[in-house]
Protein backbone atom coordinates (compact mmCIF):
# COMPACT_ATOMS: atom_id res chain seq x y z
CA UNK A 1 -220.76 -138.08 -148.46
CA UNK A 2 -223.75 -137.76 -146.52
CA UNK A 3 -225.92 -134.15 -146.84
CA UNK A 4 -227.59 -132.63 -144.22
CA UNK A 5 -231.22 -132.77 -145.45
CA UNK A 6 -232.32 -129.66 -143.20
CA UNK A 7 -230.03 -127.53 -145.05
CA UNK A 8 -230.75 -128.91 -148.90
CA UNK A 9 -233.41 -127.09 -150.73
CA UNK A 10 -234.52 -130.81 -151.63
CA UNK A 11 -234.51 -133.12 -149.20
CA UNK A 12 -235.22 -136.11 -151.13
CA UNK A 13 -233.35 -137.42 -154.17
CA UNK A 14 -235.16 -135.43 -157.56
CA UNK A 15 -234.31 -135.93 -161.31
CA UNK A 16 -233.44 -133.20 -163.36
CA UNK A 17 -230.89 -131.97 -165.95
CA UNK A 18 -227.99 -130.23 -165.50
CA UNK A 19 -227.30 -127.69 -168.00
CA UNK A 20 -222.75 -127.21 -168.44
CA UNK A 21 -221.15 -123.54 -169.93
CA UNK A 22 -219.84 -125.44 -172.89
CA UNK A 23 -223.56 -125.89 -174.01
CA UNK A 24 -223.71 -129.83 -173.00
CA UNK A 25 -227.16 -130.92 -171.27
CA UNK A 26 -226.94 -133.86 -168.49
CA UNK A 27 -230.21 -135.45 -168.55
CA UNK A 28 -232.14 -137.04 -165.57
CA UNK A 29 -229.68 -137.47 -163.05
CA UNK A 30 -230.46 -137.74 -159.12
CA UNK A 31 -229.66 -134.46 -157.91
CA UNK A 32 -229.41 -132.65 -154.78
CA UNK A 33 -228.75 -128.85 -153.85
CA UNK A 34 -227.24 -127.52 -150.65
CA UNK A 35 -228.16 -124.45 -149.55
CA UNK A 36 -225.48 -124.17 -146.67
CA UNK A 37 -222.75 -125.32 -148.99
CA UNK A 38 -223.77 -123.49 -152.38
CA UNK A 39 -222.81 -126.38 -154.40
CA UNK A 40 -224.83 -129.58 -156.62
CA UNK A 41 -225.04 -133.32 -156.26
CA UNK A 42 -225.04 -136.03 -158.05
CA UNK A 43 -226.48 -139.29 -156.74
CA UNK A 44 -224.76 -142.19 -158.86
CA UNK A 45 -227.30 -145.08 -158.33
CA UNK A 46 -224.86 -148.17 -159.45
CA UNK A 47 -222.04 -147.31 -157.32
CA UNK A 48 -224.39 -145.81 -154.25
CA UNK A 49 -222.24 -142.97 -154.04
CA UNK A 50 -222.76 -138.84 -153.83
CA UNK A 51 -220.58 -136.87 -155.92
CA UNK A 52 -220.10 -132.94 -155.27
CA UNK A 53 -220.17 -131.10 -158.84
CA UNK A 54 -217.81 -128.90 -160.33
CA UNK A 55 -219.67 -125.53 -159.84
CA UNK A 56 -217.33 -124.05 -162.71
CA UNK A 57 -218.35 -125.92 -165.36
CA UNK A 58 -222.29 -125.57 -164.62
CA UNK A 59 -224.35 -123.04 -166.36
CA UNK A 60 -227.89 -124.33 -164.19
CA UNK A 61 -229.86 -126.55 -163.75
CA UNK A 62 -233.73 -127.76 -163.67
CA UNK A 63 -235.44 -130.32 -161.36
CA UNK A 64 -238.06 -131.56 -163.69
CA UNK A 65 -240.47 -132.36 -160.86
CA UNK A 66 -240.61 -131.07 -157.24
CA UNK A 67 -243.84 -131.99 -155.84
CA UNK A 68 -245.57 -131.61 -158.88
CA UNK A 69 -243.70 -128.10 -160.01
CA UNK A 70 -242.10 -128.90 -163.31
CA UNK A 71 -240.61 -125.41 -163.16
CA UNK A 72 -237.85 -125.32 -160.50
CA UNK A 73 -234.49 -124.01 -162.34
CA UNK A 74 -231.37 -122.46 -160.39
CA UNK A 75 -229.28 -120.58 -162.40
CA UNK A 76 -225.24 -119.81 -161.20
CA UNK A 77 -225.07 -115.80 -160.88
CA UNK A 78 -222.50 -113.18 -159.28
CA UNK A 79 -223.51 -112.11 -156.22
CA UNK A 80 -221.57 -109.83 -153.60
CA UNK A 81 -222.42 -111.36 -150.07
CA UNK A 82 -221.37 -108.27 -148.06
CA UNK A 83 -219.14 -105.59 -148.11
CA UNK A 84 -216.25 -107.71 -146.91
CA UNK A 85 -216.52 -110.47 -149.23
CA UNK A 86 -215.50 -109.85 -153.35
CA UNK A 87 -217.99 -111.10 -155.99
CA UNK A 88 -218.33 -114.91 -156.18
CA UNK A 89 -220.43 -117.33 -158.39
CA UNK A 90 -223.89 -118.77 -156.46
CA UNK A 91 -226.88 -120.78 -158.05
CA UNK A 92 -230.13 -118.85 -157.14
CA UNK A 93 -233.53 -120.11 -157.83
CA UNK A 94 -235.43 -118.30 -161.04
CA UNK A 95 -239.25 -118.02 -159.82
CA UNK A 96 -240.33 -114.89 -162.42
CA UNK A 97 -238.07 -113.67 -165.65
CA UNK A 98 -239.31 -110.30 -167.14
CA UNK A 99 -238.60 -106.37 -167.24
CA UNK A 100 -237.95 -107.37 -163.47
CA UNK A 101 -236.87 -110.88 -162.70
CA UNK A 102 -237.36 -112.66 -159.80
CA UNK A 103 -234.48 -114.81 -158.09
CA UNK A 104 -234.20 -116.58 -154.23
CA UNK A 105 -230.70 -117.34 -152.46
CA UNK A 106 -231.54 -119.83 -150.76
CA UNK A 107 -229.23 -119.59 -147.50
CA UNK A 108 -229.22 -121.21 -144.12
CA UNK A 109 -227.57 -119.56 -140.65
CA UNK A 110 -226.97 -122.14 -137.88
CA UNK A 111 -230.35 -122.06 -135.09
CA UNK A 112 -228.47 -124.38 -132.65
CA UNK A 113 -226.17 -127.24 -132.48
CA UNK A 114 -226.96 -130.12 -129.48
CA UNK A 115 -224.97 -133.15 -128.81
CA UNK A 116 -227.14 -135.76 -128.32
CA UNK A 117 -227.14 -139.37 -127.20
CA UNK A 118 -227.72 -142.54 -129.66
CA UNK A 119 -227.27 -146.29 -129.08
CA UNK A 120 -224.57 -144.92 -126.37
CA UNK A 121 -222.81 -142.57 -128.78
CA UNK A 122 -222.49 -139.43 -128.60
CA UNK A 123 -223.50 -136.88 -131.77
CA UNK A 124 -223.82 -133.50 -132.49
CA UNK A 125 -227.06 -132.25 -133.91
CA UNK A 126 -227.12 -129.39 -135.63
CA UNK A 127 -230.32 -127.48 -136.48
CA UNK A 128 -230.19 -124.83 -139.43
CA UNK A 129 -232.82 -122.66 -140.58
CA UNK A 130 -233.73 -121.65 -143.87
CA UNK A 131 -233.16 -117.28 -144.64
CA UNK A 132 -233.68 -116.69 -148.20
CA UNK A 133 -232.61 -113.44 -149.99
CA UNK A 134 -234.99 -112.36 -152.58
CA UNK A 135 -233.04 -110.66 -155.53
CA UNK A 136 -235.12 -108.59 -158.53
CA UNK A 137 -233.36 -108.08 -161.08
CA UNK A 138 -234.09 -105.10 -163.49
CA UNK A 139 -233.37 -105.17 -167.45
CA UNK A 140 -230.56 -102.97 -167.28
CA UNK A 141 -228.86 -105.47 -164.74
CA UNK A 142 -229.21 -103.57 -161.86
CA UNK A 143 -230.77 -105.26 -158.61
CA UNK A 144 -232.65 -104.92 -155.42
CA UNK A 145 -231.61 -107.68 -152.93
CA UNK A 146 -234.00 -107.90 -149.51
CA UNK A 147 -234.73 -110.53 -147.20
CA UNK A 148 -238.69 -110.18 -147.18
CA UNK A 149 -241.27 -109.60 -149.60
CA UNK A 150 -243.50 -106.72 -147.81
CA UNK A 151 -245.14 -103.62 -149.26
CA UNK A 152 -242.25 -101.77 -146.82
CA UNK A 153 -239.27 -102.85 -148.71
CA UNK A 154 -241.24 -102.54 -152.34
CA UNK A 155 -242.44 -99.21 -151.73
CA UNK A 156 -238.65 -98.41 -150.88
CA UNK A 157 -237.69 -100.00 -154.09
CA UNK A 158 -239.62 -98.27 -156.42
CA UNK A 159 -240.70 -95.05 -154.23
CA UNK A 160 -241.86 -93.21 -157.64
CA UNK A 161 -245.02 -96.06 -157.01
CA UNK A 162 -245.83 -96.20 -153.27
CA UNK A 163 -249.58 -95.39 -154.39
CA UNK A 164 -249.91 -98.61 -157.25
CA UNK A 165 -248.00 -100.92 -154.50
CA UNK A 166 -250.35 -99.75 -151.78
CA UNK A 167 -253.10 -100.31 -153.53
CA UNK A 168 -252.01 -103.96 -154.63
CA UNK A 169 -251.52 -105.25 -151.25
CA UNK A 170 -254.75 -103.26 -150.46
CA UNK A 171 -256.87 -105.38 -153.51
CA UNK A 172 -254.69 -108.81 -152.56
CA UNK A 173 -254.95 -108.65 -149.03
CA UNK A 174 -251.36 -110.04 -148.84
CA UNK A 175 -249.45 -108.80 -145.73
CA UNK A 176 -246.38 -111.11 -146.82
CA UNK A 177 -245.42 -112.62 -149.43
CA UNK A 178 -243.53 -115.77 -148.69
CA UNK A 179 -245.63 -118.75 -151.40
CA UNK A 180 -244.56 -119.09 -154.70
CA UNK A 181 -248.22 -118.31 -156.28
CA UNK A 182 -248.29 -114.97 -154.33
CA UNK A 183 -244.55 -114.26 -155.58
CA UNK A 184 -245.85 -114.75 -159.35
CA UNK A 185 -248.56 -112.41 -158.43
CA UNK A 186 -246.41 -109.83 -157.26
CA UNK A 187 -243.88 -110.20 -160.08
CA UNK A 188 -246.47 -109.66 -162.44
CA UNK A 189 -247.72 -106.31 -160.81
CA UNK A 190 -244.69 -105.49 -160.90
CA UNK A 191 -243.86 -105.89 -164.51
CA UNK A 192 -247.01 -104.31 -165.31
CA UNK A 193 -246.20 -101.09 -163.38
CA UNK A 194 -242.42 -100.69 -164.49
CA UNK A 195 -242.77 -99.02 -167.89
CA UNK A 196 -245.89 -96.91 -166.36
């Protein structure tokens, strides 16, 4: 089964262990996660072939090195997409636990589809682009869900401390927050500010 690299969060093969419900750790296996399609595979080097994982029986799971980041784990949460759609099992990236916790879904919305010409065949290409929902989650399992990082959206989140967040973008200099450093930064600040 071939995967559409523009819509996997890794494009290339990456090793990393795969962590089941019933407790049972898969170690270094070629692995690759879809964003469009919400689900994990397996690369099976001997036989050559791509396997699509049962989503059920996985707990998370860690790529133990993405360009030098030993610290890339998605973890399988409930999420409710919209208001139409009932609760339903998705992996989400972990960047920051704490009081507040720090998660990306990592979706993809169609940009535009071409057909295009090869060797005298005809193929579709389709171009998707990457929209990922930040989610922070509080202690008590309640959760703020937003598409960008800004002070904006913060300030609206906790509005009891516009003044602190102001003054953090203010000292940073950050007008958005999209790298994984400056997310860590902000989680932090946050975590510091929560029990104030």
């Amino acid at each position: 089964m071939p995967l559409d690299t523009l819509s996997t969060f890794n494009k290339f093969w990456f090793s990393g262990d795969i962590f089941l419900v019933d407790g049972e750790i898969i170690r270094s296996k070629y692995i690759k996660y879809s964003g469009l399609l919400d689900e994990l595979f397996w690369f099976e080097p001997k036989s050559r072939k791509t396997i699509k994982l049962d989503k059920e029986a996985i707990l998370q799971f860690h790529f133990l090195n993405v360009q030098g980041d030993t610290t890339v784990y998605f973890r399988k949460i409930k999420v409710k997409r919209d208001i139409f759609t009932d609760t339903s099992e998705t992996y989400c990236q972990v960047v920051f636990e704490g009081s507040l916790s720090l998660l990306i879904l990592h979706t993809y919305k169609l940009l535009r589809s071409d057909v295009i010409r090869k060797n005298g065949n005809l193929f579709e290409n389709t171009i998707y682009k990457e929209e990922p929902i930040y989610i922070i989650k509080l202690a008590a399992n309640n959760t703020f869900i937003t598409k960008r990082l800004n002070r904006k959206k913060l300030c609206a989140f906790v509005p009891g401390k516009k003044d602190l967040i102001n003054e953090f973008f203010k000292h940073t200099k950050l007008r958005k927050i999209k790298t994984y450093p400056d997310m860590l930064t902000l989680m932090k600040f946050l975590n510091s500010i929560a029990d104030m």
